[in-house]
N, C-alpha and C. Protein backbone atom coordinates (compact mmCIF):
# COMPACT_ATOMS: atom_id res chain seq x y z
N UNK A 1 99.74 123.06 93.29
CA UNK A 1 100.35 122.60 94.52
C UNK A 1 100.61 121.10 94.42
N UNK A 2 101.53 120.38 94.65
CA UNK A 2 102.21 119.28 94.51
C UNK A 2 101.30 118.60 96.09
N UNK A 3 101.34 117.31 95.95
CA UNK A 3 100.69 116.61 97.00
C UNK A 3 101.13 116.67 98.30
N UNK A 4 100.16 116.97 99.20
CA UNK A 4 100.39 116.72 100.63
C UNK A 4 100.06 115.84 101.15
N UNK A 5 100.77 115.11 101.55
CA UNK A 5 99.86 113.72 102.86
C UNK A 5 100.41 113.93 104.27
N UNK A 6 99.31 113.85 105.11
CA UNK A 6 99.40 113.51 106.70
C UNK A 6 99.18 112.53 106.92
N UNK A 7 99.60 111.54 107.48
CA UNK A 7 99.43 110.14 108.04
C UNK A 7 98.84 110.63 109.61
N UNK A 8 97.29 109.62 110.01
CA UNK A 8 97.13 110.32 111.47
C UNK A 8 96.67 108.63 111.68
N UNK A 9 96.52 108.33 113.10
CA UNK A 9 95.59 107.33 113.74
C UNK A 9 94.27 108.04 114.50
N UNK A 10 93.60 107.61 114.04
CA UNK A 10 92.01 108.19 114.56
C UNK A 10 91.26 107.17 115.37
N UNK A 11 91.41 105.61 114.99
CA UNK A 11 91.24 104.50 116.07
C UNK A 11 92.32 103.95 116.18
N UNK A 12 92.15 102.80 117.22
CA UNK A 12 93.36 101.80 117.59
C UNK A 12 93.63 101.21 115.83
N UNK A 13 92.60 100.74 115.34
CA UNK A 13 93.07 99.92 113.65
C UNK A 13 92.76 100.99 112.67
N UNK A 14 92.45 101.86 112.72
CA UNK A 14 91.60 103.09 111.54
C UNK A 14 92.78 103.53 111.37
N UNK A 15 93.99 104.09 110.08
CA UNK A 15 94.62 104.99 109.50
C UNK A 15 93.91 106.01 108.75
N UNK A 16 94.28 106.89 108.68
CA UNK A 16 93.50 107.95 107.91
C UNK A 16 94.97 108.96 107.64
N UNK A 17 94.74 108.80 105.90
CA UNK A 17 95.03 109.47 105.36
C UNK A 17 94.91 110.80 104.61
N UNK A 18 95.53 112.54 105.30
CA UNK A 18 94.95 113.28 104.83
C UNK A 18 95.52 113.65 103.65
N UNK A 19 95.19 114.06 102.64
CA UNK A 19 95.45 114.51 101.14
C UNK A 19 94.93 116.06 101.03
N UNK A 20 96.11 116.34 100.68
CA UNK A 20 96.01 118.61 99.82
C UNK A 20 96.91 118.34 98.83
N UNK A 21 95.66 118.99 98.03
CA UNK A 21 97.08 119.21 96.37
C UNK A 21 96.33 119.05 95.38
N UNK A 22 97.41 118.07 94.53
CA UNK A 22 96.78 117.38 93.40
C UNK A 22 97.28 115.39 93.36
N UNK A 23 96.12 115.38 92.72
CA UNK A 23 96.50 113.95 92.55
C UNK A 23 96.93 113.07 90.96
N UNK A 24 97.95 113.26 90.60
CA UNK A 24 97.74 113.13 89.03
C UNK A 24 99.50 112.49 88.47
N UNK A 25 99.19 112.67 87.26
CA UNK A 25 100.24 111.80 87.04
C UNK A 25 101.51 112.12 86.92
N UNK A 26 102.39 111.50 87.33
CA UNK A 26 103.94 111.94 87.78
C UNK A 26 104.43 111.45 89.12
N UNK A 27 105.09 111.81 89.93
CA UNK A 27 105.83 111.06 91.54
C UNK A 27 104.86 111.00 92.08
N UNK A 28 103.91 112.13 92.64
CA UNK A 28 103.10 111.97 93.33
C UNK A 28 102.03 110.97 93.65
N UNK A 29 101.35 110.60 93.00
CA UNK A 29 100.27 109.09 92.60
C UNK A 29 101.13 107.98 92.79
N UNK A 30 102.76 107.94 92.50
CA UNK A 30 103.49 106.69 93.10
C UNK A 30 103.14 106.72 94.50
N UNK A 31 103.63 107.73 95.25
CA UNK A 31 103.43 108.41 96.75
C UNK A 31 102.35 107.54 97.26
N UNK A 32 101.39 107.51 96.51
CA UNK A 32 99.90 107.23 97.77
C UNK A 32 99.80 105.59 97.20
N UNK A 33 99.96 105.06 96.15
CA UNK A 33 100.57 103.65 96.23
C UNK A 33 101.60 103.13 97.11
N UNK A 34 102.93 103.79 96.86
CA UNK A 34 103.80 103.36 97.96
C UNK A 34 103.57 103.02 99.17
N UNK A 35 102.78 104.28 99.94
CA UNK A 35 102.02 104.58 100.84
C UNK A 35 100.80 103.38 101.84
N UNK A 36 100.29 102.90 101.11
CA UNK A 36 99.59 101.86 101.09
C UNK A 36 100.24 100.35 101.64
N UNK A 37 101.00 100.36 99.87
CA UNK A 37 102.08 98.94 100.25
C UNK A 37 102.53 99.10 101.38
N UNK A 38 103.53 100.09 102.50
CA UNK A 38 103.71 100.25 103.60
C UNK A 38 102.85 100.38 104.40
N UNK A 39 102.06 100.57 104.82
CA UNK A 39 100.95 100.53 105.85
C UNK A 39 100.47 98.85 105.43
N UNK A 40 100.35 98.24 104.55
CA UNK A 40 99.97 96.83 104.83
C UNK A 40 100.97 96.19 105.20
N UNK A 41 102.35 96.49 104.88
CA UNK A 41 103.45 95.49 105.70
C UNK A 41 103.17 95.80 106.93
N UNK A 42 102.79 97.17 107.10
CA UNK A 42 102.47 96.70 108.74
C UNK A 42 101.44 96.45 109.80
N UNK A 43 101.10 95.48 108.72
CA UNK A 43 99.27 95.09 109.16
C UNK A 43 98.46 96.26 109.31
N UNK A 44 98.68 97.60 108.50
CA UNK A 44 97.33 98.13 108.68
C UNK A 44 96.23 98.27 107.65
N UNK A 45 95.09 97.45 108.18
CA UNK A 45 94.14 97.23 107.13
C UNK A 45 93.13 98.17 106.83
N UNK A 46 92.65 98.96 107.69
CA UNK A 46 91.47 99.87 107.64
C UNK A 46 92.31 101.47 107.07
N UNK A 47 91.42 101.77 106.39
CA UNK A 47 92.26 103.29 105.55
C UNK A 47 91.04 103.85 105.25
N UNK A 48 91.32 105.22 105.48
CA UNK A 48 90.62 106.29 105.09
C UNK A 48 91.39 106.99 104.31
N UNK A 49 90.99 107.51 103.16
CA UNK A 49 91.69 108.76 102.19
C UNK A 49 90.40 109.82 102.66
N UNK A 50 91.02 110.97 103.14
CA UNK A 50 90.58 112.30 103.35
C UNK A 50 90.45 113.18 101.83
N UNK A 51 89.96 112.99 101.07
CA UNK A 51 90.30 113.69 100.05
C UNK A 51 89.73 115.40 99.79
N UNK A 52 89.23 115.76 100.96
CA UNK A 52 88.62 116.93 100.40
C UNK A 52 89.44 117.94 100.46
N UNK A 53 90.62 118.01 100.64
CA UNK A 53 91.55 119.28 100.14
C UNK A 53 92.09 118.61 98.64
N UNK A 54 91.91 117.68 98.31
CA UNK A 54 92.13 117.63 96.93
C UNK A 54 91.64 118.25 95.76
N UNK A 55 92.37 119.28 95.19
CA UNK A 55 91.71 120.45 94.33
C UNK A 55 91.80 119.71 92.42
N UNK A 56 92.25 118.74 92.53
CA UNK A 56 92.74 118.26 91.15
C UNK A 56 93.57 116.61 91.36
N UNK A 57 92.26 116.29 90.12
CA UNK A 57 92.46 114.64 89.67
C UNK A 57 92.11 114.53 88.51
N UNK A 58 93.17 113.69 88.34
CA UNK A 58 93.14 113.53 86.72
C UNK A 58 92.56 111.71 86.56
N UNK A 59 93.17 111.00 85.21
CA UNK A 59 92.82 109.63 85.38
C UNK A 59 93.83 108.93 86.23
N UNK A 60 94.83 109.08 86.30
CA UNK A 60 96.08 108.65 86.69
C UNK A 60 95.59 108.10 88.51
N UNK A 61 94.84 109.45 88.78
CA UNK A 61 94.86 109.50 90.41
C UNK A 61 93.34 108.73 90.54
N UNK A 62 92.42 108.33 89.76
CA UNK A 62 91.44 107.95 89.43
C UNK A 62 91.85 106.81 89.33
N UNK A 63 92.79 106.46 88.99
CA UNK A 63 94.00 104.71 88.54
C UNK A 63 94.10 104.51 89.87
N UNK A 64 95.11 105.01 91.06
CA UNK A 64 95.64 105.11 92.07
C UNK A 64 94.54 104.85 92.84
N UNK A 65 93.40 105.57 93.02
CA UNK A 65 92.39 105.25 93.72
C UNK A 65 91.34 103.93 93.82
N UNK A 66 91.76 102.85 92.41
CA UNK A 66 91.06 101.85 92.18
C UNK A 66 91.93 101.05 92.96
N UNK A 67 93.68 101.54 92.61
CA UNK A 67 94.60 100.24 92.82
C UNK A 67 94.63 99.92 94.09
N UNK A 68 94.25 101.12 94.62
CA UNK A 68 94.52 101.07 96.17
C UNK A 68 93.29 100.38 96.84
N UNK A 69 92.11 100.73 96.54
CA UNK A 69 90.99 99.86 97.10
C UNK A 69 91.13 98.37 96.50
N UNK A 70 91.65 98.07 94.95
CA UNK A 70 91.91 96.87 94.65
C UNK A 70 92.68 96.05 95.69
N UNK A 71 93.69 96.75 96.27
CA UNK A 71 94.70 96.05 96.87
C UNK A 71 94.26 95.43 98.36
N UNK A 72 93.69 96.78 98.99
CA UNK A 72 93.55 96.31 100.19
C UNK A 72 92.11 95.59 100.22
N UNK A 73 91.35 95.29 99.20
CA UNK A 73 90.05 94.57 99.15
C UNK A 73 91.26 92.86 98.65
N UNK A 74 92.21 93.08 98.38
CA UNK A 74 92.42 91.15 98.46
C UNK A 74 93.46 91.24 99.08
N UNK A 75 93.87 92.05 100.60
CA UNK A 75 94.59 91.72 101.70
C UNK A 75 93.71 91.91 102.73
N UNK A 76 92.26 91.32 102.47
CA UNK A 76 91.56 91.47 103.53
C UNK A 76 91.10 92.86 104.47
N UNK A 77 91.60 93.87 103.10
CA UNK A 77 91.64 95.82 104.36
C UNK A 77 90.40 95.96 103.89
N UNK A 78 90.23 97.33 104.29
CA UNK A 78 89.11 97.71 103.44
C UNK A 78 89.56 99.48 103.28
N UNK A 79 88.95 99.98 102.49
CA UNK A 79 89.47 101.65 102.04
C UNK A 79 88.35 102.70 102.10
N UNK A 80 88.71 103.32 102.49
CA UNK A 80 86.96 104.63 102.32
C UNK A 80 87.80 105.37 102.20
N UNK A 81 86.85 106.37 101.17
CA UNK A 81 87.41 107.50 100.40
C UNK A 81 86.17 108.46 101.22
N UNK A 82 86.88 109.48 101.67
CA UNK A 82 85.89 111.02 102.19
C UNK A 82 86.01 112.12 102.17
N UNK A 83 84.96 112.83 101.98
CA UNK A 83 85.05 113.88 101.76
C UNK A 83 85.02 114.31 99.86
N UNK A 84 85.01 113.58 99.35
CA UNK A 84 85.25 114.19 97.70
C UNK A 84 84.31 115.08 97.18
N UNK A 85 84.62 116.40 96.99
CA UNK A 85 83.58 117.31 95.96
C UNK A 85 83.72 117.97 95.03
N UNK A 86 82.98 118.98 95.02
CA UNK A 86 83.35 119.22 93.19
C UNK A 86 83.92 118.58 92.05
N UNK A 87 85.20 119.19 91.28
CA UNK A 87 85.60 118.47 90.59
C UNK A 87 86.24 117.25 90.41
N UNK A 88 86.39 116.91 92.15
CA UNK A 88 87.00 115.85 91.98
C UNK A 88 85.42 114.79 92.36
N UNK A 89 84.54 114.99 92.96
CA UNK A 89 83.23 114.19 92.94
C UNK A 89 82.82 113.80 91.68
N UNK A 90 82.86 114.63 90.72
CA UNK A 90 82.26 114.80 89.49
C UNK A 90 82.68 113.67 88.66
N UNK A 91 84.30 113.89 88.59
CA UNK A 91 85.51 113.34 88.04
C UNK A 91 84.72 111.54 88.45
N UNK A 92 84.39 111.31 89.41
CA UNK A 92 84.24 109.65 90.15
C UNK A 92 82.90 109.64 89.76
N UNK A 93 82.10 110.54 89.33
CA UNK A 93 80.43 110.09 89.05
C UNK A 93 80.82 110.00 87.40
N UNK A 94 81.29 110.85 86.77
CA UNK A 94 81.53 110.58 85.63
C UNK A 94 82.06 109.31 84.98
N UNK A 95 82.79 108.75 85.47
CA UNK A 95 83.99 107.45 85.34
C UNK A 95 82.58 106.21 86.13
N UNK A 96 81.82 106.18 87.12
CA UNK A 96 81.06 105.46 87.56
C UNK A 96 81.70 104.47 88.56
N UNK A 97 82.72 105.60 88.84
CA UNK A 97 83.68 104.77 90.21
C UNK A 97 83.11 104.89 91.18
N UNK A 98 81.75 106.02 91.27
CA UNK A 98 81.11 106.41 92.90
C UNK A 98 80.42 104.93 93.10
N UNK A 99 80.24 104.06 91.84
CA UNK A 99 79.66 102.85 91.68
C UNK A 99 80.42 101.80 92.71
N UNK A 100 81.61 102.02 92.78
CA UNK A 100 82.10 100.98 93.34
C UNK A 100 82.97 101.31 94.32
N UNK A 101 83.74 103.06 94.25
CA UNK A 101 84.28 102.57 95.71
C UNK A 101 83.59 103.14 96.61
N UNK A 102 83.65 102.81 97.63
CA UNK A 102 82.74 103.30 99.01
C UNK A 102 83.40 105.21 98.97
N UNK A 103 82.45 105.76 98.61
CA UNK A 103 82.65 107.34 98.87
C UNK A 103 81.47 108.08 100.02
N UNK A 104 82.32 108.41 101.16
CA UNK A 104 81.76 109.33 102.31
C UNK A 104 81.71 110.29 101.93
N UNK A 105 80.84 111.34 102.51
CA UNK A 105 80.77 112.93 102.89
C UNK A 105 81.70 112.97 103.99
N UNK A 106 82.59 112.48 105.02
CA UNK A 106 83.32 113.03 105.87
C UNK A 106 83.59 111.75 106.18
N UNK A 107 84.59 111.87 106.84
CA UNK A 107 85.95 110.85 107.94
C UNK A 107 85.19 110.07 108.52
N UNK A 108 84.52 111.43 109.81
CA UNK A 108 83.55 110.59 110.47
C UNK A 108 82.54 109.67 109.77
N UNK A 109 82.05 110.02 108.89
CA UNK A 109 80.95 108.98 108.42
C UNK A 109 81.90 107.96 107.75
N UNK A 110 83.06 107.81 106.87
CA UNK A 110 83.63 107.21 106.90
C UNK A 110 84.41 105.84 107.56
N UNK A 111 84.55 106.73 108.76
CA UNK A 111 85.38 105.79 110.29
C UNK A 111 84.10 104.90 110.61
N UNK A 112 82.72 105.67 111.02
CA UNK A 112 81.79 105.06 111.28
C UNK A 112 81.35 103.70 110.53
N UNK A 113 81.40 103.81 109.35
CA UNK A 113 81.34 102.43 108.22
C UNK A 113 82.17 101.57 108.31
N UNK A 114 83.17 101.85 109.26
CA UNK A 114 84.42 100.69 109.06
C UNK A 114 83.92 99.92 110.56
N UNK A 115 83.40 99.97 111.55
CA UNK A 115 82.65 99.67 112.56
C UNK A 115 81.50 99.15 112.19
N UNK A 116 80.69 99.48 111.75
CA UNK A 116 79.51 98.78 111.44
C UNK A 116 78.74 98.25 110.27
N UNK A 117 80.12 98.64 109.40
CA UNK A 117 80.25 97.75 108.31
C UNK A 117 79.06 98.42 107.56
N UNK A 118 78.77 99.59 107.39
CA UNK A 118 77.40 100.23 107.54
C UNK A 118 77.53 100.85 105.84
N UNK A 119 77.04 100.01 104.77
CA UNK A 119 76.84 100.67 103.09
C UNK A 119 76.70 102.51 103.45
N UNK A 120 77.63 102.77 101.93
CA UNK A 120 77.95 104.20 101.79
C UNK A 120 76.70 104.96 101.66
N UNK A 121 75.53 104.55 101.38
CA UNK A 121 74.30 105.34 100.73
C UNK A 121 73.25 105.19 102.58
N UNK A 122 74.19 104.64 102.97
CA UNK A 122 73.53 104.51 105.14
C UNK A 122 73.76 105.96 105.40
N UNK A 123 75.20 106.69 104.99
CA UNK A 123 75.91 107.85 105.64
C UNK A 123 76.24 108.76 104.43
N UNK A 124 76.18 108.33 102.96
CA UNK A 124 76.50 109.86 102.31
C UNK A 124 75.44 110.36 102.29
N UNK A 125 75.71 111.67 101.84
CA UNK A 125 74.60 112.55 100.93
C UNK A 125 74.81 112.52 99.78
N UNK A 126 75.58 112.11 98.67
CA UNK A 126 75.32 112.12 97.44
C UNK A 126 74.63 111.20 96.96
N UNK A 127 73.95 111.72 96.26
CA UNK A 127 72.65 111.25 95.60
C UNK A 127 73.06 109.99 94.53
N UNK A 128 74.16 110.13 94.05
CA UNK A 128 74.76 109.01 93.31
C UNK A 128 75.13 108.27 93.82
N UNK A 129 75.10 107.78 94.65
CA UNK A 129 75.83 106.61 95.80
C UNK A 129 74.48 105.80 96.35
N UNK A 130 73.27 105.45 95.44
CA UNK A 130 72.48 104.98 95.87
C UNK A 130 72.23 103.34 95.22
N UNK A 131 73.10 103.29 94.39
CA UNK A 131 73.11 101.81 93.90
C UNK A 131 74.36 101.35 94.34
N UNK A 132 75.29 101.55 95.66
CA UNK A 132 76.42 100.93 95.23
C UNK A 132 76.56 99.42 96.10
N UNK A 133 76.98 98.68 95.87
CA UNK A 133 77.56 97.53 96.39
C UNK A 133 78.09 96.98 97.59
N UNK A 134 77.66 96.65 98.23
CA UNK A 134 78.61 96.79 99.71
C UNK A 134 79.68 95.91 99.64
């Protein structure tokens, strides 16, 4: 299945982005870059990626997922990734990206961190998310 995104507002500043599909290399992974760059032209800084209908990631979308927290970590945003499991959890413990980007068990715990500024290992349950960085 080729990528799905829903664009929703969940707070007055919170975007949340939902993701079904795959995330990998070809148009699609431009998509959720593009995606980004537009939502910061229009001042929106806070982002959620929903990723748990994501059935498949490769490195490419593993790329996409750094560039995008790269980006909005030096325009002042900030990014939470939620929901990731199985193969695609695995895929981010393997690589030692759970190391660095902020990964939720859900939106809500997600949304909640962007309010109280509250470290990922406050609200996940994965057990690998216990050294990460705030």
């Amino acid at each position: 299945m080729l990528l799905e995104i829903e664009t929703k507002r969940i707070e007055p500043d919170i975007t949340l982005l939902e993701f079904a599909g795959k995330i990998a290399l070809g148009r699609e992974s431009k998509r959720v870059e593009t995606l980004v760059q537009d939502l910061l032209r229009q001042n929106e800084k806070k982002i959620i990626f929903d990723i748990s209908r994501v059935d498949h990631m490769d490195s490419t979308g593993i790329g996409v997922m750094a560039y995008c927290f790269g980006t909005l970590n030096r325009c002042g945003g900030q990014l939470r990734l939620a929901g990731a499991c199985g193969k695609v959890l695995h895929l981010f413990q393997i690589t030692h990206l759970d190391n660095i980007l902020p990964l939720y068990p859900s939106v809500e715990a997600a949304r909640k961190s962007m309010g109280a500024e509250a470290s990922p290992q406050e609200t996940s349950g994965h057990p690998s998310s216990s050294n990460k960085p705030q």
